[in-house]
Protein backbone atom coordinates (compact mmCIF):
# COMPACT_ATOMS: atom_id res chain seq x y z
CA UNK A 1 -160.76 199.64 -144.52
CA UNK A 2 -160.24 203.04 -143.09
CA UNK A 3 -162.97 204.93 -141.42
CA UNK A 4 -165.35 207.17 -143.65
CA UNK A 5 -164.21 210.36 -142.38
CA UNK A 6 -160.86 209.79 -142.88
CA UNK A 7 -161.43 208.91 -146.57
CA UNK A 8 -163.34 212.36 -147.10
CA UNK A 9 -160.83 213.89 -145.20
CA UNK A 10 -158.16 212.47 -147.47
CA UNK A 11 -160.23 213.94 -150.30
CA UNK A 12 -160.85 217.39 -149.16
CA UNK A 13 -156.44 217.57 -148.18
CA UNK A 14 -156.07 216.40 -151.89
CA UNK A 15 -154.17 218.63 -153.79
CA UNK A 16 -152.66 217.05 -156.79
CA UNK A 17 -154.49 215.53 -159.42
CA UNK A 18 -152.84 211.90 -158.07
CA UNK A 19 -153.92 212.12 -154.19
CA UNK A 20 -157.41 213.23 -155.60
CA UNK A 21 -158.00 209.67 -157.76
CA UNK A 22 -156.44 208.06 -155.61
CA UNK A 23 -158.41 209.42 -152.79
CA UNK A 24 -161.95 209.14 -155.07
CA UNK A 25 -160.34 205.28 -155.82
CA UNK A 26 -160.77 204.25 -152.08
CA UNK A 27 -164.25 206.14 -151.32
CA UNK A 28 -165.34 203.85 -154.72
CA UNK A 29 -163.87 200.82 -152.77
CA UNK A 30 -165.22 201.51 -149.82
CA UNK A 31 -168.85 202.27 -151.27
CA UNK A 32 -168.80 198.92 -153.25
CA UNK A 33 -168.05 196.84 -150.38
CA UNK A 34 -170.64 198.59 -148.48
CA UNK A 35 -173.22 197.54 -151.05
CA UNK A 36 -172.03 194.17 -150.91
CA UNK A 37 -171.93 193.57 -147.49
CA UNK A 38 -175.28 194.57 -147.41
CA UNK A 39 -174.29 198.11 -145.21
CA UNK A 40 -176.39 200.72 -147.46
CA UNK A 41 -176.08 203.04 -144.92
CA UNK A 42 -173.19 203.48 -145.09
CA UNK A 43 -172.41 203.25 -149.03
CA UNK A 44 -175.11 206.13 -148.74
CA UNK A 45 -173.19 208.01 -146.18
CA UNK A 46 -170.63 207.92 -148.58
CA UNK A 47 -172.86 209.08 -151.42
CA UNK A 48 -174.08 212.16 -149.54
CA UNK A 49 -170.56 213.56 -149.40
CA UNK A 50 -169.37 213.28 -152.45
CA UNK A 51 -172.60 214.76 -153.92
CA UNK A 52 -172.64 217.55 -150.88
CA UNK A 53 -168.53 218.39 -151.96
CA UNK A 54 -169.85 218.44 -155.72
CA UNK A 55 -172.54 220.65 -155.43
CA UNK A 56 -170.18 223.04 -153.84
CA UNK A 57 -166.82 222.60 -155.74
CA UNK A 58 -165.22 225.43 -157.26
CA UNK A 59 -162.64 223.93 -159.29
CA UNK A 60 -164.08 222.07 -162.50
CA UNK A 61 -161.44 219.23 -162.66
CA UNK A 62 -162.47 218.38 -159.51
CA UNK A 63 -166.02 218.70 -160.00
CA UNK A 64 -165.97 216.49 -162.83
CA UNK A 65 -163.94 214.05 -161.22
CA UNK A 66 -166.30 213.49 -158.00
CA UNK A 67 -168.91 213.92 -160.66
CA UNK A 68 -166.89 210.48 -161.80
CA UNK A 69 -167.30 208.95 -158.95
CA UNK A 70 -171.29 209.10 -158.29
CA UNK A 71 -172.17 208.10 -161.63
CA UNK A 72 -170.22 204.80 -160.99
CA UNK A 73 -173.09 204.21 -158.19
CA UNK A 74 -176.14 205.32 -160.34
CA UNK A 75 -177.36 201.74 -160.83
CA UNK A 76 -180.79 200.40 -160.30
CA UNK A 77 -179.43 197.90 -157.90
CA UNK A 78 -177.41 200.71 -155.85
CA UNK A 79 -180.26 203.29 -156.29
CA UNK A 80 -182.68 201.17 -155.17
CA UNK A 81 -180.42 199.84 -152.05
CA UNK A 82 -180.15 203.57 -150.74
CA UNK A 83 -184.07 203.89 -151.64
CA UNK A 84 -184.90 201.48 -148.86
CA UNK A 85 -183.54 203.57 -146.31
CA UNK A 86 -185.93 206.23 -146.71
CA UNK A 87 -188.18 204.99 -144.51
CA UNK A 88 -185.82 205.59 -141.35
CA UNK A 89 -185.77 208.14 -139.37
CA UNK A 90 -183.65 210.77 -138.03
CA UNK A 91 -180.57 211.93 -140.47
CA UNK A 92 -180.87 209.20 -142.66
CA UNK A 93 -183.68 210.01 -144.51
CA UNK A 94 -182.91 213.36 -145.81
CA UNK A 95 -179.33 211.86 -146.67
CA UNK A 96 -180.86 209.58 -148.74
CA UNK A 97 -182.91 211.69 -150.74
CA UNK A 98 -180.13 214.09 -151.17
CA UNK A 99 -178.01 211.01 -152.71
CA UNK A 100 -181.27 210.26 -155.10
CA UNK A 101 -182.72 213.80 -156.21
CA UNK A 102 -179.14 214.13 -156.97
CA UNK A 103 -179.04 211.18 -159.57
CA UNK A 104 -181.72 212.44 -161.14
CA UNK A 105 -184.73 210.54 -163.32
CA UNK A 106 -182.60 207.26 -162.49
CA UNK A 107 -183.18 208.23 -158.35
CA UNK A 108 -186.70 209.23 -159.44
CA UNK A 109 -187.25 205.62 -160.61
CA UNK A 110 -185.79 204.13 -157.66
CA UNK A 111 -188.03 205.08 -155.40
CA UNK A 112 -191.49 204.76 -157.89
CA UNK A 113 -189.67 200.77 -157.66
CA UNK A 114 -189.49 200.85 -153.98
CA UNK A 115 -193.04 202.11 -153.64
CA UNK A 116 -194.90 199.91 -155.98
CA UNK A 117 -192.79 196.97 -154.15
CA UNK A 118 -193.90 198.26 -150.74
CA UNK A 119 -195.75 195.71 -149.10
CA UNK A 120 -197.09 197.98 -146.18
CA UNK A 121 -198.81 201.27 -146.61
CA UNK A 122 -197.01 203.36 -144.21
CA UNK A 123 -193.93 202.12 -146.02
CA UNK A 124 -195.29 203.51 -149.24
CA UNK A 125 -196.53 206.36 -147.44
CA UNK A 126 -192.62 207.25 -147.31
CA UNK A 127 -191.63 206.72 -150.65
CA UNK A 128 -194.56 208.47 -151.93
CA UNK A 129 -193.57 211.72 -149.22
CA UNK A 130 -190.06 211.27 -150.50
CA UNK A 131 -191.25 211.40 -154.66
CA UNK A 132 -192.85 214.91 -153.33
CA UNK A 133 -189.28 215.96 -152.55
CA UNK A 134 -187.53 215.14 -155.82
CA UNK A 135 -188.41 217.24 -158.78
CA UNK A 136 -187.97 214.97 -161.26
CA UNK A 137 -190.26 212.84 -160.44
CA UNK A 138 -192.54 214.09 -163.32
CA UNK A 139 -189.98 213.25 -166.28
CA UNK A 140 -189.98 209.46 -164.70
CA UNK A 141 -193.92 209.20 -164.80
CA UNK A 142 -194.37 210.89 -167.72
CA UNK A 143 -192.85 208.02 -169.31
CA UNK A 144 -194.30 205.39 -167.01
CA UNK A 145 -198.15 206.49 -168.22
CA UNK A 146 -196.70 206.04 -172.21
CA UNK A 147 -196.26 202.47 -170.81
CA UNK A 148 -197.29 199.64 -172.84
CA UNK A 149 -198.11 197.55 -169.92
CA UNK A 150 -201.52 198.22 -168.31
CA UNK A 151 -200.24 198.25 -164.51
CA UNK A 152 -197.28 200.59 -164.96
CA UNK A 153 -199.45 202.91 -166.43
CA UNK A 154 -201.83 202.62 -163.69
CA UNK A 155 -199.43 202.97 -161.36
CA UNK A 156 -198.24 206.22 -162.58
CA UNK A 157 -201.92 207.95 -163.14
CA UNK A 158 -202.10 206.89 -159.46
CA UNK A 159 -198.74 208.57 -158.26
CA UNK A 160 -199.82 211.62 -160.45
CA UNK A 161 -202.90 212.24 -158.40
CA UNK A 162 -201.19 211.52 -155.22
CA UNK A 163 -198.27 213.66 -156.06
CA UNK A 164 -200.92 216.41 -158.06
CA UNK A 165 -198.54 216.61 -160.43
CA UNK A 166 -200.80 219.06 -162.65
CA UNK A 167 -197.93 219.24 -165.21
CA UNK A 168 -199.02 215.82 -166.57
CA UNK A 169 -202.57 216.50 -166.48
CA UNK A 170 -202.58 216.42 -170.55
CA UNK A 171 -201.30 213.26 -170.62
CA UNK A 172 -203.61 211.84 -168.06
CA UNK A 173 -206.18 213.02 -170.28
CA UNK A 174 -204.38 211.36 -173.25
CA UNK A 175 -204.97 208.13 -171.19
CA UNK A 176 -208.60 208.26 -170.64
CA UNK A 177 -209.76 206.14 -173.22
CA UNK A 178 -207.07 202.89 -172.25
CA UNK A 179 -208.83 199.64 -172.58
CA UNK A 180 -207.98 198.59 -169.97
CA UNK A 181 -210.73 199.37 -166.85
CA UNK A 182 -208.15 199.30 -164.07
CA UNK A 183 -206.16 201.93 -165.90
CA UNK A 184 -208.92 204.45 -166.53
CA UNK A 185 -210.01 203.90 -162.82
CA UNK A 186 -206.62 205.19 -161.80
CA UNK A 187 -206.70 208.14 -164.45
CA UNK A 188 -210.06 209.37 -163.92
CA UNK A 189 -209.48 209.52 -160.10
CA UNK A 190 -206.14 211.36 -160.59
CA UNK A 191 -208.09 213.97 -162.33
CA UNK A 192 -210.65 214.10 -159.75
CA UNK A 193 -207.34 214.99 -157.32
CA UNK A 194 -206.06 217.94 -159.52
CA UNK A 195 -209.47 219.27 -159.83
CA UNK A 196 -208.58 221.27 -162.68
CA UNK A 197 -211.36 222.86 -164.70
CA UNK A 198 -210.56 220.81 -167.37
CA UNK A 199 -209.71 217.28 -165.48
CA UNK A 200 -213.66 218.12 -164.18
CA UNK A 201 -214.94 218.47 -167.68
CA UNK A 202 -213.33 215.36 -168.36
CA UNK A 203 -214.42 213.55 -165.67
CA UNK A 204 -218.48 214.53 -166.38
CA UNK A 205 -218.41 212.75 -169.59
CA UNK A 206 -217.20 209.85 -167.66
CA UNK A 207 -220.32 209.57 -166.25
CA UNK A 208 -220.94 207.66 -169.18
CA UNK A 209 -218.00 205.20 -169.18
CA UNK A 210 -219.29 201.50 -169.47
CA UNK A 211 -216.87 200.20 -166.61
CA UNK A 212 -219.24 200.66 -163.35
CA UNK A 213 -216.12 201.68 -161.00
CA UNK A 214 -215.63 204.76 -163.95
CA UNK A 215 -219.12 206.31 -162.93
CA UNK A 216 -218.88 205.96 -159.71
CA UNK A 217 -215.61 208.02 -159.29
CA UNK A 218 -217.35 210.52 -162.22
CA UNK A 219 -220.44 210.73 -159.90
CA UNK A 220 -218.34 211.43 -156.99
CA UNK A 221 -216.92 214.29 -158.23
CA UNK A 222 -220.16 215.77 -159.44
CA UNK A 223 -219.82 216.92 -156.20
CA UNK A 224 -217.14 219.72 -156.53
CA UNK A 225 -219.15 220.99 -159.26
CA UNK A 226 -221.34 224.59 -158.64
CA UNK A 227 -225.23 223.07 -158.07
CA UNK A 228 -226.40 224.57 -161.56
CA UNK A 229 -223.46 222.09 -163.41
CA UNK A 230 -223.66 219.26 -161.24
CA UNK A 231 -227.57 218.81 -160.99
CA UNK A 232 -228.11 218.76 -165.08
CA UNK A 233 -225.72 215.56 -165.10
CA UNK A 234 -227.23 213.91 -162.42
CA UNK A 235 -230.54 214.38 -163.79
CA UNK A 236 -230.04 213.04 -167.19
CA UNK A 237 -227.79 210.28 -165.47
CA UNK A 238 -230.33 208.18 -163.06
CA UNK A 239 -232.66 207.31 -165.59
CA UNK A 240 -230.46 205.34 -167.56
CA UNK A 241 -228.05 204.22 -164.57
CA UNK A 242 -228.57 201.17 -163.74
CA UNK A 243 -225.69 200.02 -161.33
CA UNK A 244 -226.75 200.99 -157.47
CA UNK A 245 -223.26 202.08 -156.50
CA UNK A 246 -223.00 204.18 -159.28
CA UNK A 247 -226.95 205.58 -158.57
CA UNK A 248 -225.69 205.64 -154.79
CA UNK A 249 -222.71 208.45 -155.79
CA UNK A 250 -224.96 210.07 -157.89
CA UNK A 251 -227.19 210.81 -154.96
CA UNK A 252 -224.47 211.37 -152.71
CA UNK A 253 -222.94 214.53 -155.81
CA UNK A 254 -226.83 216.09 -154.86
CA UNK A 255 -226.00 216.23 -151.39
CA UNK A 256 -223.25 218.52 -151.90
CA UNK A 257 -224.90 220.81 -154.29
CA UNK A 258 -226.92 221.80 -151.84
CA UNK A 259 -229.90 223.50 -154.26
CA UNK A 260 -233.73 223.48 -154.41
CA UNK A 261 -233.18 221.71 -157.76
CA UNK A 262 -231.20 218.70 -155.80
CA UNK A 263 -233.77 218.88 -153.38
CA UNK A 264 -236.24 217.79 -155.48
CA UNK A 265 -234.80 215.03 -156.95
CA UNK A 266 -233.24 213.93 -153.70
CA UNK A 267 -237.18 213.82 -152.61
CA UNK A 268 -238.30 212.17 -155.31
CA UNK A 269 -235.56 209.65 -154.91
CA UNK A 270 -235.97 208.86 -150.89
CA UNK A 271 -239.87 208.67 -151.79
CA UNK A 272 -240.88 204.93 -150.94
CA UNK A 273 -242.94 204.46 -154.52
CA UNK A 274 -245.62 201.67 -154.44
CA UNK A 275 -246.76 199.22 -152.23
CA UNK A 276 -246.64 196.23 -154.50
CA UNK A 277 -244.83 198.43 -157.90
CA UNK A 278 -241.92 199.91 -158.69
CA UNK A 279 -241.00 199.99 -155.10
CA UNK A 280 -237.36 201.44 -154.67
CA UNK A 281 -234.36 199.54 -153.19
CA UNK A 282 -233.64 200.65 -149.24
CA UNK A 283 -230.22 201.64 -150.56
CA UNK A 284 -231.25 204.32 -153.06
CA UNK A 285 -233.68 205.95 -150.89
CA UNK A 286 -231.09 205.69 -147.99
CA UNK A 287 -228.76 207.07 -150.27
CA UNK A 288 -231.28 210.12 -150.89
CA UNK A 289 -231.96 210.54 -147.05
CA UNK A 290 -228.16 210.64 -145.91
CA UNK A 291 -227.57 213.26 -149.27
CA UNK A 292 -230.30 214.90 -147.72
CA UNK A 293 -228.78 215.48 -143.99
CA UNK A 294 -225.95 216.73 -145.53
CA UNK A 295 -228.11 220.20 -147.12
CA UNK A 296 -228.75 222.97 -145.57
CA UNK A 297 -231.74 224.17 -147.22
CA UNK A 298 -234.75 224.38 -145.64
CA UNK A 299 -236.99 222.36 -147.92
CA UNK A 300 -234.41 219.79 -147.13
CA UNK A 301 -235.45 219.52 -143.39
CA UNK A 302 -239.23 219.24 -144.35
CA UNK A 303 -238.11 216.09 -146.91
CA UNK A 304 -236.58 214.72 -144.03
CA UNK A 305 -239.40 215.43 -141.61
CA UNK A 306 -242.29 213.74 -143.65
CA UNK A 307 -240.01 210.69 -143.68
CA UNK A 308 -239.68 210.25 -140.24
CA UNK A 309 -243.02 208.98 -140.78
CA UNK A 310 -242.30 206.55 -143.29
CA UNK A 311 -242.74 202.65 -143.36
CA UNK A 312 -239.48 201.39 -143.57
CA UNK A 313 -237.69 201.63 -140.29
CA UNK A 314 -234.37 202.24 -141.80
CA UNK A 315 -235.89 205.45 -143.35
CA UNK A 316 -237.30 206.62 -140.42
CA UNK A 317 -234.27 205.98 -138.35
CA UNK A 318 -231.75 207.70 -140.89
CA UNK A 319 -234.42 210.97 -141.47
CA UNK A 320 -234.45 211.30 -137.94
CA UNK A 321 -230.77 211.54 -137.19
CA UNK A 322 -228.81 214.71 -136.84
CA UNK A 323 -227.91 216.65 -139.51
CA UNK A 324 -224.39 215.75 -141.06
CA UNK A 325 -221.81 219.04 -141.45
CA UNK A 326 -222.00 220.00 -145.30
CA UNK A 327 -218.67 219.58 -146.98
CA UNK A 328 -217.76 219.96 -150.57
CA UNK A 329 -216.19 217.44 -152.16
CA UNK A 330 -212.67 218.67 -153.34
CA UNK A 331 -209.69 217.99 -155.54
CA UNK A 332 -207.73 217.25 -152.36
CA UNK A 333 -210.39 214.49 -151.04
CA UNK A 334 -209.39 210.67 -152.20
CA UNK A 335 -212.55 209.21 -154.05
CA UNK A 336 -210.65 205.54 -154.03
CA UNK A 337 -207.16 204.53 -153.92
CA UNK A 338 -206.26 201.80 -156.64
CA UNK A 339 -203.72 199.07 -155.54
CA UNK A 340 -200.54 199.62 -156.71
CA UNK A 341 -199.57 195.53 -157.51
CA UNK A 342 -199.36 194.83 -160.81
């Protein structure tokens, strides 16, 4: 019942092997009945010395005997206690992940727990800025995408985008071909997040996937691409695509490539067709316009021009708007964030 300070002041006066058990023996009570009284704070306070007077201890005896004492709190029920307190502020926080980096894969996969649980997205906003801070984070979802059940898997392609963990970006790749749609959806958009050379080569075969919300992420990150890469796909693509959100990012990849080439089929595209066949959905052509605002070639503005003479009002409205800044897409920009419930 004494005071925290006093117990870690009763171990750092230890000197014989008895006073320091004994010592370690009442900073083990105290933590327990922290954790069951529902004061993780505190147990964690606890935690953060011992580990703190570890990392720094001289004498090996010693070392291994406070080394004793954290191990008897590296459980997933006392792990993931201390994990919830990462989303407070002020001192407690960088306590707490000083108490979990410190145990390790097993701290690692307290906090991946306390994410996925996180009901709230600024909470998991904190557990995913606190996964950044502990290295080992990598060993834990290198395992988690080897998963046999589709939503941990998922879950961890999506933490290794977030995290752009490029270490794992062969097994990502190793996972693009999981039956399961929700899965691949979560691996092909990590890759779009590393950006990688070879995540992009993997991602433009996806443009072929048969799950609809695979091509559009593909499309999407056509984009990044250099114009005389991007614009081959994309033509060979829209004849056979037949899904209009997946014809939509298609369009949308043009706009960033920004070439005479894209131009053209961006024209072609926003053209109205017809009066009574093969008239073109609104969407596409608007699609084609707003891909259009976005280039800054000249050619570009006379497209856009001509259709401010156009029939459909829509058309007319969007080709007359201001010109859009011209960004390019990039490894760092988040094409769609999967849910992280199983």
């Amino acid at each position: 019942k004494a005071p925290l300070h006093e117990l870690l002041g009763a171990l750092d006066a230890a000197q014989t092997r008895p006073a320091l058990l004994h010592a370690l023996d009442a900073l083990a009570a105290f933590g327990e009945a922290a954790l069951r009284e529902h004061r993780e704070e505190d147990a964690m306070h606890m935690l953060d010395g011992v580990v703190s007077r570890e990392a720094w201890e001289a004498i090996d005896e010693r070392r291994r005997a406070l080394a004793g004492l954290t191990r008897r709190f590296r459980t997933s029920a006392a792990l993931g206690s201390i994990a919830t307190l990462l989303v407070r502020g002020g001192s407690v926080r960088p306590a707490a992940i000083r108490v979990l980096a410190a145990a390790g894969t097993l701290g690692a996969d307290a906090i991946i727990e306390a994410l996925v649980a996180a009901p709230q997205r600024q909470r998991r906003q904190a557990f995913l800025q606190a996964l950044r801070e502990v290295p080992v984070a990598a060993g834990s979802l290198a395992h988690m995408l080897a998963d046999s059940r589709w939503y941990v898997t998922r879950n961890a392609a999506y933490l290794v985008g977030e995290l752009r963990l490029a270490e794992l970006e062969a097994a990502l790749i190793a996972t693009r071909a999981h039956a399961d749609e929700r899965v691949r959806l979560a691996v092909f958009t990590a890759l779009a997040k590393l950006g990688s050379p070879r995540a992009m080569g993997v991602l433009q075969a996806a443009v072929r996937d048969p799950g609809p919300s695979i091509r559009v992420v593909a499309a999407s990150a056509l984009g990044a691409l250099a114009a005389e890469r991007a614009v081959p796909i994309v033509r060979a693509a829209l004849p056979r695509e037949q899904d209009p959100d997946v014809r939509a990012a298609l369009l949308g990849a043009l706009g960033q490539s920004d070439s005479e080439d894209a131009v053209a089929l961006l024209a072609d595209a926003a053209a109205p067709g017809g009066l009574l066949f093969k008239r073109k959905p609104a969407r596409e052509r608007l699609a084609a316009v707003h891909a259009l605002q976005r280039m800054t070639q000249p050619s570009a503005r006379q497209v856009l021009a001509s259709l401010t003479r156009d029939r459909d009002a829509g058309v007319r409205a969007a080709a007359a708007a201001p010109p859009t800044s011209h960004r390019r897409s990039t490894s760092l920009t988040p094409l769609t964030t999967p849910t992280l419930e199983g």
